[in-house]
N, C-alpha and C. Protein backbone atom coordinates (compact mmCIF):
# COMPACT_ATOMS: atom_id res chain seq x y z
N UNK A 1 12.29 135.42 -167.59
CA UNK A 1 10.96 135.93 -167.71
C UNK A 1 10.70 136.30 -169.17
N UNK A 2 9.41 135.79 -169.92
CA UNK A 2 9.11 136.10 -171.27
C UNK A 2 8.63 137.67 -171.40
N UNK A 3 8.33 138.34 -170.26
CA UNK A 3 7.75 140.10 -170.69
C UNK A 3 6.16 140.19 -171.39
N UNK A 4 5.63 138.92 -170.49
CA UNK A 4 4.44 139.10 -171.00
C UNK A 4 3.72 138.77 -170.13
N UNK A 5 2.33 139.44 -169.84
CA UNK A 5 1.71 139.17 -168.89
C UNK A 5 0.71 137.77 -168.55
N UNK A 6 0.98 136.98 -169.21
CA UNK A 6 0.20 135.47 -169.23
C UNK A 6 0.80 134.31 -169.09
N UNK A 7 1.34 134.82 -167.75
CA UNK A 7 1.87 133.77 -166.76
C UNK A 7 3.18 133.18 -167.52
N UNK A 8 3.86 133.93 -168.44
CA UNK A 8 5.38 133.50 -168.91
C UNK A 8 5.05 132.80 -170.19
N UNK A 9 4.02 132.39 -170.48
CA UNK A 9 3.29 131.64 -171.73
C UNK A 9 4.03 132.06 -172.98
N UNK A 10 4.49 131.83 -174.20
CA UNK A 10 4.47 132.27 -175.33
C UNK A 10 3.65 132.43 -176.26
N UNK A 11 2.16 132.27 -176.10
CA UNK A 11 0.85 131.72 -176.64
C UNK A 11 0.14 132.83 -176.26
N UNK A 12 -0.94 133.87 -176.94
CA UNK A 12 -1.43 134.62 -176.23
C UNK A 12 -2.86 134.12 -175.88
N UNK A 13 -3.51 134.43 -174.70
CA UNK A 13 -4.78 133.96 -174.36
C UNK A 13 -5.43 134.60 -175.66
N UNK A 14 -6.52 133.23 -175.86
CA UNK A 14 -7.43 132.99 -176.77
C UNK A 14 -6.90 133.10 -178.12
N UNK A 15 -5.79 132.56 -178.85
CA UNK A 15 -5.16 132.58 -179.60
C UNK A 15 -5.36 131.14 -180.32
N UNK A 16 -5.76 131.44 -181.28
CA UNK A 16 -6.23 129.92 -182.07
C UNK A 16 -4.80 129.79 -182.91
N UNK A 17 -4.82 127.99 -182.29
CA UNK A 17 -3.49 127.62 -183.08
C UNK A 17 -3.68 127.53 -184.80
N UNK A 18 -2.30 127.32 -185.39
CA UNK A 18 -2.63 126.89 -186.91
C UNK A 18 -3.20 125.32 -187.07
N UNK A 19 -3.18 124.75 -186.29
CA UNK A 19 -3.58 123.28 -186.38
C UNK A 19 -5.38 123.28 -186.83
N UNK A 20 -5.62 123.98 -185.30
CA UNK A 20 -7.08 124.27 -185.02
C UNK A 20 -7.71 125.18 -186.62
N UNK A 21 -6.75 126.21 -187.35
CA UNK A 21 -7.27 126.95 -188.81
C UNK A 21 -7.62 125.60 -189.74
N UNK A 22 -6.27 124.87 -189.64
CA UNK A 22 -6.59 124.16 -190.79
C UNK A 22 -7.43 122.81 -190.96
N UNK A 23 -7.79 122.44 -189.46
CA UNK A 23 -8.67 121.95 -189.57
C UNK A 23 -10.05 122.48 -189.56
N UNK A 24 -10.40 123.37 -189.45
CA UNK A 24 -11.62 124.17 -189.82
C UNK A 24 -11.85 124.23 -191.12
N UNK A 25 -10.63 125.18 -191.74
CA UNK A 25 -10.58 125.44 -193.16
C UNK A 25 -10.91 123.70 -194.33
N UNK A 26 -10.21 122.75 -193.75
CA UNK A 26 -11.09 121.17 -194.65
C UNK A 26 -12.32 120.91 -193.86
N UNK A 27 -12.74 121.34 -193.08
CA UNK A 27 -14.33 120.92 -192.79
C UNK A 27 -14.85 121.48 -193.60
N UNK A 28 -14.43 122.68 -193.75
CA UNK A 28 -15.49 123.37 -194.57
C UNK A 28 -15.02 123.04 -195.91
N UNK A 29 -14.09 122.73 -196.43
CA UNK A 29 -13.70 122.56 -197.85
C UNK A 29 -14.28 120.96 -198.12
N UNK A 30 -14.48 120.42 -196.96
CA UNK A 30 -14.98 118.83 -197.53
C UNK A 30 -16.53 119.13 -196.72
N UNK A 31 -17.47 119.49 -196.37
CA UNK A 31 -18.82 120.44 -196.24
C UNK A 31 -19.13 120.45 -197.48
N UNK A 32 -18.47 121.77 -198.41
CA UNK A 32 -18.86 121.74 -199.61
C UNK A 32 -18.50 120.82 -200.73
N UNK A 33 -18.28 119.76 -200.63
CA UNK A 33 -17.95 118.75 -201.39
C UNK A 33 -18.90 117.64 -201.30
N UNK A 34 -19.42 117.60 -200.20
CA UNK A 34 -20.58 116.36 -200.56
C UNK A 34 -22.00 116.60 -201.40
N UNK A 35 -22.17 115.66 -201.89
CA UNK A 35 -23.08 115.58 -202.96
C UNK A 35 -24.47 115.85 -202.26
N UNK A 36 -24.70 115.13 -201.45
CA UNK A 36 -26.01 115.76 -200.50
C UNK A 36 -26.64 114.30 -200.99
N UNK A 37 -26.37 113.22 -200.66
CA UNK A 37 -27.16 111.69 -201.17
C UNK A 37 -26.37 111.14 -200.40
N UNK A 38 -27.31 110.00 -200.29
CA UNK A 38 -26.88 109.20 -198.90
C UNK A 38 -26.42 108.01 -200.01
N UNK A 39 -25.53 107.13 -199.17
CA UNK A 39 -24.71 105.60 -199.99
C UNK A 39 -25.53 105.08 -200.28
N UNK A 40 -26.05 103.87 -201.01
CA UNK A 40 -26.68 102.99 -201.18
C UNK A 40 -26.37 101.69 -200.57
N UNK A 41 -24.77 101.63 -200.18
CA UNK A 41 -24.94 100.15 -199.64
C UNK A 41 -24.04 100.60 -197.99
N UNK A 42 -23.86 101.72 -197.79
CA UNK A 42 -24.16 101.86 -196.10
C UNK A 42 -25.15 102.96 -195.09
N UNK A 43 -25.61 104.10 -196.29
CA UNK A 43 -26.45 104.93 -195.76
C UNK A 43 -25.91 105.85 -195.39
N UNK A 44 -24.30 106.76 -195.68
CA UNK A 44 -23.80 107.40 -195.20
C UNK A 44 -24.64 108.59 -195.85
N UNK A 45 -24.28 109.95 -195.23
CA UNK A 45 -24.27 111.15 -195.90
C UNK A 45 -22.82 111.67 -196.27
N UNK A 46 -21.92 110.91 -196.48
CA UNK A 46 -20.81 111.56 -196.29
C UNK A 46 -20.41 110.82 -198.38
N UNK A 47 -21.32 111.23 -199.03
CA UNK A 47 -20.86 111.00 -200.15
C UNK A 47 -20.17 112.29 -200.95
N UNK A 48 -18.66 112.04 -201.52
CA UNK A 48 -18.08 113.65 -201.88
C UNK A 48 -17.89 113.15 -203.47
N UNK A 49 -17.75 114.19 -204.30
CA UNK A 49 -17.56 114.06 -205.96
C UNK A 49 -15.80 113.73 -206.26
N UNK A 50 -16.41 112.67 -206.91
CA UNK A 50 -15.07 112.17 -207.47
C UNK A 50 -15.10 112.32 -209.13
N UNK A 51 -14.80 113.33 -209.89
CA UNK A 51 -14.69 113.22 -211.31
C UNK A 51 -17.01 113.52 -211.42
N UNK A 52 -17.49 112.84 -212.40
CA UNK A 52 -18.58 112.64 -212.68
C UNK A 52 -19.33 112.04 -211.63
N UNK A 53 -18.54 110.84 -210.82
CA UNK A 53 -19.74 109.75 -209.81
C UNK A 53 -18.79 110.76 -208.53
N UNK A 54 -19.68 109.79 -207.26
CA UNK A 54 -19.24 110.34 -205.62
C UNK A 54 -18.79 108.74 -205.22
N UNK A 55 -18.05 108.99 -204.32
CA UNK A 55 -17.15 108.03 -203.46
C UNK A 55 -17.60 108.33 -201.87
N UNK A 56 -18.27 107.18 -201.92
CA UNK A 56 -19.02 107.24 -200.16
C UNK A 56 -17.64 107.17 -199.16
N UNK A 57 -17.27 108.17 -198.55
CA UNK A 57 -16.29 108.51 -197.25
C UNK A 57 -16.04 107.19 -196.44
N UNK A 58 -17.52 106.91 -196.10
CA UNK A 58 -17.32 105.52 -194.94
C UNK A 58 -16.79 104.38 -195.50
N UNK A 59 -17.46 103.88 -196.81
CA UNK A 59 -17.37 102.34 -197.13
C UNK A 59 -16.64 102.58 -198.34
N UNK A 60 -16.28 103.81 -199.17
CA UNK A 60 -15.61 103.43 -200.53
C UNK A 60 -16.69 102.88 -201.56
N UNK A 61 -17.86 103.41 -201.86
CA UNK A 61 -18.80 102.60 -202.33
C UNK A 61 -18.76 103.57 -203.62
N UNK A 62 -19.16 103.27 -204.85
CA UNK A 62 -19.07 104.73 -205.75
C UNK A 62 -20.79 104.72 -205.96
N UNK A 63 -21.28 105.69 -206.33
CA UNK A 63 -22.39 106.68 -206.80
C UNK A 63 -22.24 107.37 -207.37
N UNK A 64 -23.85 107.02 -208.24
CA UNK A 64 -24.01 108.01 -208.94
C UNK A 64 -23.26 107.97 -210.95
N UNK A 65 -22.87 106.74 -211.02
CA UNK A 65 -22.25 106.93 -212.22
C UNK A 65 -23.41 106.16 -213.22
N UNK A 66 -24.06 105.45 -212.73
CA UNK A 66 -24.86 104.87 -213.90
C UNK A 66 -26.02 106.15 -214.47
């Protein structure tokens, strides 16, 4: 018997794993990383700053450097 009242569990109810932190913690760290402009040659919003230009997430497309 573990001496705990949640059914022998080692986990306590409602206990957020570290998996579940750290994927929160890069949503939000790649959230604030996009440029807020959509790709030009697929339409993503998922363009993030690379150096000076952005690198579209979906297609690898660069922006923004000319």
């Amino acid at each position: 018997m573990s001496g705990n009242d949640n059914g022998g569990s080692d986990v306590r109810p409602g206990a957020v794993s570290v998996d579940a932190i750290s994927a929160t913690r890069l949503t939000v760290a790649l959230g604030n990383a996009y440029m807020g402009i959509t790709c030009s040659y697929c339409g993503s919003g998922r363009v993030i700053r690379t150096g000076v230009c952005g690198t579209c997430q979906d297609c690898g497309n660069s922006e923004g450097c000319g």
